[in-house]
Protein backbone atom coordinates (compact mmCIF):
# COMPACT_ATOMS: atom_id res chain seq x y z
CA UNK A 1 -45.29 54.03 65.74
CA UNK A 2 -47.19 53.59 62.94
CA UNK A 3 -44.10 52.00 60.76
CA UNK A 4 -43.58 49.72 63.76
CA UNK A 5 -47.02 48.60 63.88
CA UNK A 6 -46.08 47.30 59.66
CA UNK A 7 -42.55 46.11 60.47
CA UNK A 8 -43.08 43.66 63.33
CA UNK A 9 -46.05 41.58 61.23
CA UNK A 10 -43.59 41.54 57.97
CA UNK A 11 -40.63 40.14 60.29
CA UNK A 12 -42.62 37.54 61.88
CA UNK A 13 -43.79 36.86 58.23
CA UNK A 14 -40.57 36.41 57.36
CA UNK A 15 -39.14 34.39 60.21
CA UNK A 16 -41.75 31.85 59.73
CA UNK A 17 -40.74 31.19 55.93
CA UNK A 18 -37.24 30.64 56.04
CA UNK A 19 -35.98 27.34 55.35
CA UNK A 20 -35.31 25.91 58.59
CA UNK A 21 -38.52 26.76 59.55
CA UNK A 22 -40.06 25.06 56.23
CA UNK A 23 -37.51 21.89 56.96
CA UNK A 24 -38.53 21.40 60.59
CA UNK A 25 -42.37 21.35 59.64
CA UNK A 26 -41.66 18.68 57.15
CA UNK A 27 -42.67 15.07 58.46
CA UNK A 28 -40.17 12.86 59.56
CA UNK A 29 -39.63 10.48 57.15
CA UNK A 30 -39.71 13.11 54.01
CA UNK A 31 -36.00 14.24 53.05
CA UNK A 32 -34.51 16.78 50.54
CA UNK A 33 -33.48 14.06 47.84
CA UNK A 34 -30.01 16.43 47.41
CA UNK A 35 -29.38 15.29 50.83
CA UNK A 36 -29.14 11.85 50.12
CA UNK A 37 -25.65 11.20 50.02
CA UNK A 38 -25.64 7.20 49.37
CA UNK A 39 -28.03 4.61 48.33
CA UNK A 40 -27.49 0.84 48.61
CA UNK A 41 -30.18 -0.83 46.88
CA UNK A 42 -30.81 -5.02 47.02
CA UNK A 43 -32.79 -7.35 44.93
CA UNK A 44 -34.62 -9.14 47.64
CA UNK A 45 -36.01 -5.51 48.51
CA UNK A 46 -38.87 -3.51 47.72
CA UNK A 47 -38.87 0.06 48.18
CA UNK A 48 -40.93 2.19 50.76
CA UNK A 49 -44.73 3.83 49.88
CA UNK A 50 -46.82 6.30 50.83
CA UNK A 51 -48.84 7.86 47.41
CA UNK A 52 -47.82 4.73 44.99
CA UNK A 53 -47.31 0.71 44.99
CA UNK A 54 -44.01 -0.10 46.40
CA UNK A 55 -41.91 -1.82 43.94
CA UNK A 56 -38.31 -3.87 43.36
CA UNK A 57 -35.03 -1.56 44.55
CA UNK A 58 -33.33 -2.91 41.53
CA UNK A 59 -35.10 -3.99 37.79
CA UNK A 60 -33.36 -4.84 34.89
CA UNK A 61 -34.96 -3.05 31.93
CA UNK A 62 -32.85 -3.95 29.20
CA UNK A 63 -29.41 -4.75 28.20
CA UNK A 64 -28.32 -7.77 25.71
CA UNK A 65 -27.58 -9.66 29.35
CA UNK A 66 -31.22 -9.32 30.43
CA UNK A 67 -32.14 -12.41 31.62
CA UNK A 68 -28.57 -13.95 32.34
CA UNK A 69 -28.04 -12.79 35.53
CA UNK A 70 -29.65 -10.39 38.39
CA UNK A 71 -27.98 -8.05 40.24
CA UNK A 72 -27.91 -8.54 43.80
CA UNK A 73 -26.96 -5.54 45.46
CA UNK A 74 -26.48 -2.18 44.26
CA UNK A 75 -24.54 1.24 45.74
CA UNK A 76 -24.73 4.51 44.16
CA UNK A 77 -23.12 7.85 45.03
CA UNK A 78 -24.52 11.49 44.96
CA UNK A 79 -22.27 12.98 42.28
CA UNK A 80 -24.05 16.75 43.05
CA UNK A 81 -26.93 18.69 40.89
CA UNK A 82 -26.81 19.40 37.03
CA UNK A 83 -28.98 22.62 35.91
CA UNK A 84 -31.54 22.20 38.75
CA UNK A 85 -30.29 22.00 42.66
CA UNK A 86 -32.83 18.08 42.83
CA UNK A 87 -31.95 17.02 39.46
CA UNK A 88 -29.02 14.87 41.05
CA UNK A 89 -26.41 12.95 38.88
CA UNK A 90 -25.96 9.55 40.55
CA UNK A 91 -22.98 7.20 39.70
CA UNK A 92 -23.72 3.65 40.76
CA UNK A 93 -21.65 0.41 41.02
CA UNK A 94 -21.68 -3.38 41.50
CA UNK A 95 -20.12 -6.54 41.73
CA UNK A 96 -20.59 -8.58 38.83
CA UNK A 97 -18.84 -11.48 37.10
CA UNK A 98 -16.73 -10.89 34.39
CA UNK A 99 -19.07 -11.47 31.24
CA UNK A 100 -21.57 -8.79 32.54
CA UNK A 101 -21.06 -5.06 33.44
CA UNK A 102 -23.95 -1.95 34.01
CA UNK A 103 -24.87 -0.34 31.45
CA UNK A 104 -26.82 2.82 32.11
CA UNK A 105 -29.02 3.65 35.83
CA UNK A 106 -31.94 5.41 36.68
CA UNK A 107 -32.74 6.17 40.50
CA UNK A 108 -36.50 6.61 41.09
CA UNK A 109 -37.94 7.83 44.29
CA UNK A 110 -41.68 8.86 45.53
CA UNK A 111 -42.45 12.50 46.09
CA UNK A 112 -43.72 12.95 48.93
CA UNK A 113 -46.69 14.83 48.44
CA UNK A 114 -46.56 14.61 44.12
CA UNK A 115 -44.40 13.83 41.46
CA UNK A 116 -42.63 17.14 41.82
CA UNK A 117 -41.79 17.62 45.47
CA UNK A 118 -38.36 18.30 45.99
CA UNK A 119 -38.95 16.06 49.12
CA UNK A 120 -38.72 12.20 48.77
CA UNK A 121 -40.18 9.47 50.79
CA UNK A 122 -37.42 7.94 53.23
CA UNK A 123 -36.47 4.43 51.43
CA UNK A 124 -38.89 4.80 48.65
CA UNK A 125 -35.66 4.84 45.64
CA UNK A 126 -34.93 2.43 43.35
CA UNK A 127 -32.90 2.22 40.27
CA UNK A 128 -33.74 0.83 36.91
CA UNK A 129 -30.84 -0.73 34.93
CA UNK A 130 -29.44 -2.42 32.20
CA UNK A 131 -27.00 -5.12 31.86
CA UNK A 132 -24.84 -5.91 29.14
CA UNK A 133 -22.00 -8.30 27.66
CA UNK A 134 -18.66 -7.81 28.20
CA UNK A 135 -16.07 -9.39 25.37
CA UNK A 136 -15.72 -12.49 28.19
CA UNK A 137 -19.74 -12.58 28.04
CA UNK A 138 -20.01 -12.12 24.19
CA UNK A 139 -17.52 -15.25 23.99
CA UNK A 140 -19.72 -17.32 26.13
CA UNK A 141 -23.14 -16.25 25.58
CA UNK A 142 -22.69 -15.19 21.72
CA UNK A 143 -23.50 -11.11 21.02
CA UNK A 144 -26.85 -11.05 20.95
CA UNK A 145 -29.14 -8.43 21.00
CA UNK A 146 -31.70 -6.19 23.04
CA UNK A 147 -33.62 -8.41 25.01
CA UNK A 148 -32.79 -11.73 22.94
CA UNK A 149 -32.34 -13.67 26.00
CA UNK A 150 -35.33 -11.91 27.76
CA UNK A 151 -37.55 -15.53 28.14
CA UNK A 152 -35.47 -17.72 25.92
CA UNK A 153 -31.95 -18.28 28.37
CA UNK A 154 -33.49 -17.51 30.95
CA UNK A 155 -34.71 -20.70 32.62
CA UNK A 156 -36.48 -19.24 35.97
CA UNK A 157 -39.25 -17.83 34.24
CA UNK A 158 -41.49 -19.51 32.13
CA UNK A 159 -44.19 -18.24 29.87
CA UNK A 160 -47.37 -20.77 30.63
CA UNK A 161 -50.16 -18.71 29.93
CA UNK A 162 -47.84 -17.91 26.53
CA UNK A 163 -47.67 -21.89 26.42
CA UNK A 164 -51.10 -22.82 27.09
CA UNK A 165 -52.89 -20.22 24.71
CA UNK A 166 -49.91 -21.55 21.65
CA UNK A 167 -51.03 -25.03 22.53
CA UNK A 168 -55.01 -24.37 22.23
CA UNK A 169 -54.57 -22.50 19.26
CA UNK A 170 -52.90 -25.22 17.46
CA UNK A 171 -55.45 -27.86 18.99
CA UNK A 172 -58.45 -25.89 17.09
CA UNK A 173 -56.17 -25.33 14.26
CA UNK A 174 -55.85 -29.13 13.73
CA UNK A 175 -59.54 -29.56 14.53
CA UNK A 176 -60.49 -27.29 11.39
CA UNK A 177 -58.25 -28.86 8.89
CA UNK A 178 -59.13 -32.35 10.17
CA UNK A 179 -62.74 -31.57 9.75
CA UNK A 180 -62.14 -29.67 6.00
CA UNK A 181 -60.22 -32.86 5.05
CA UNK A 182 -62.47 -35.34 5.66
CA UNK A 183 -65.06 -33.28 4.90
CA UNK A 184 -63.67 -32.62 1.17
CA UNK A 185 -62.69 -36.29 1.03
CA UNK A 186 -66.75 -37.48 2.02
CA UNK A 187 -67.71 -35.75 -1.16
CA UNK A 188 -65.54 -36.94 -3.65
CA UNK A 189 -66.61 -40.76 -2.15
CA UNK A 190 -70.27 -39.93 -2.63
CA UNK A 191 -69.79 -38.44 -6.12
CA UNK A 192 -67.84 -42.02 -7.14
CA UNK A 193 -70.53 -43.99 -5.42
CA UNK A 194 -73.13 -42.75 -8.05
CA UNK A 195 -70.89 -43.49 -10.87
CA UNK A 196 -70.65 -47.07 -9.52
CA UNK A 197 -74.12 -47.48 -9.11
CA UNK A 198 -74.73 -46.22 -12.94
CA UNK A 199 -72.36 -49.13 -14.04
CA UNK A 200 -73.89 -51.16 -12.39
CA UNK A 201 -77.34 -50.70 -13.52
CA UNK A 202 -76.12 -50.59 -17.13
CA UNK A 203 -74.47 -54.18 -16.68
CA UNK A 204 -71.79 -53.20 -18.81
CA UNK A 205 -68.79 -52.64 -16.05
CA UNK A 206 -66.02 -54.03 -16.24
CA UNK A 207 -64.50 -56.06 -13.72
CA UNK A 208 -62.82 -52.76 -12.25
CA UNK A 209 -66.17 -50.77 -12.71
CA UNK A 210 -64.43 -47.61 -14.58
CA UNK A 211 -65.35 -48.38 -18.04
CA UNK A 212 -67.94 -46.48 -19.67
CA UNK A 213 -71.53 -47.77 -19.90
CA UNK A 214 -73.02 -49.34 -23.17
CA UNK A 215 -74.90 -46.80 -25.04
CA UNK A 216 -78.93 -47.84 -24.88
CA UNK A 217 -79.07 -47.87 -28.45
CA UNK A 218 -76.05 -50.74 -28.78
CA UNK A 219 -76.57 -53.27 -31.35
CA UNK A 220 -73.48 -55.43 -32.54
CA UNK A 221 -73.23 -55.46 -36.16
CA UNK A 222 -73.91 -58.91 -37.07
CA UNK A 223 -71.30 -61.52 -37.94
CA UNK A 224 -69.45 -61.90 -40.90
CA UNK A 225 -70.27 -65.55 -41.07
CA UNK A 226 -74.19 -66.66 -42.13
CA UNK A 227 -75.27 -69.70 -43.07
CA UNK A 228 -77.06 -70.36 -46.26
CA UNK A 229 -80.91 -70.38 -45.83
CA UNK A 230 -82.83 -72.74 -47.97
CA UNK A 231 -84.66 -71.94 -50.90
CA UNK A 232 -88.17 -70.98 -50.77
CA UNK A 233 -90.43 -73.54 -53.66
CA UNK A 234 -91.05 -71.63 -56.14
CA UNK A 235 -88.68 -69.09 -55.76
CA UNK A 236 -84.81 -69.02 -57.74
């Protein structure tokens, strides 16, 4: 009696634990995320929240087409578990012209109650990407690199605060070397404004006012031609 007093407690124990009981106490919109089978993912969309910000289903996050074009819509497939039964291996696929193709995909979704709960939010994935240049692409677009077209071909999104800050640095880097110049150039007219007045003074300038002044001391020598002065009476 006693042993059956011990063994109904552990059964019920038990009973309660297993994992359809653990699946059917789970909220409604949570999921297993090795359930998911299929995700089809759009631009226009953002994903659903509950613990974070909801963001884009699809970014571009690199690629040496980022920029060029945007994918619109997005499919990927469950391609089963690597060395954990929720670490799942997702192939995904799009339509794309001919000078762009995927390069590598990451599918993000929201635990639901942290980071590491094997149960997502319903609708809450998204997958980063990259996009890159196919040999068609490379012909047209040239081979570029890692995010050279990232601002530069693409003409939908434009840098103003960039712009604006660019354009007020320059303004008050003109300011200060219009300000040195003249300042530099004020001096050097005040220094040659007291040589000018100096010639003047002197009254020996020429008619261009850059000669030298006359020493004080200037005497001409006298001239080589002197007239005879009369004799004094009495003297020889």
């Amino acid at each position: 009696m006693r042993f059956l007093d011990f063994l109904y407690p552990t059964l019920l124990t038990l009973a309660l634990h297993t994992p359809e009981t653990e699946a059917t106490r789970r909220p409604g919109d949570s999921i297993l995320l090795s359930n998911v089978k299929t995700l089809t993912l759009r631009k226009e969309l953002k994903t659903s929240h509950r613990r974070v910000s909801a963001v884009p289903q699809l970014k571009c996050v690199g690629g040496n087409a980022k920029g060029l074009y945007e994918v619109d819509v997005l499919r990927c497939n469950n391609q089963g578990s690597d060395y954990d039964a929720e670490n799942i291996q997702w192939t995904c696929t799009a339509s794309l012209p001919s000078e762009f193709k995927l390069g590598s995909t990451d599918v993000i979704c929201e635990g639901y109650d942290s980071s590491s709960d094997p149960y997502v939010l319903k609708g809450s994935c998204g997958v980063e990407y990259r996009l890159m240049l196919t040999d068609v692409g490379e012909k047209k677009y040239g081979r570029g690199s890692e995010n050279t077209w990232e601002g530069f071909k693409s003409k939908s999104r434009v840098d103003w605060p960039a712009i604006i800050f660019f354009a007020i640095f320059l303004s008050v880097l003109g300011w200060i070397v219009y300000a040195a110049f003249f300042q530099a150039r004020g001096t050097r007219l005040g220094a040659g404004g007291n040589t000018l007045g100096w010639n003047g003074g002197g009254g020996g300038g020429g008619p261009g006012g850059n000669d030298p002044p006359p020493p004080y001391d200037y005497d001409p020598k006298p001239s080589s031609f002197r007239q005879s002065a009369a004799p004094v009476p009495g003297q020889q």
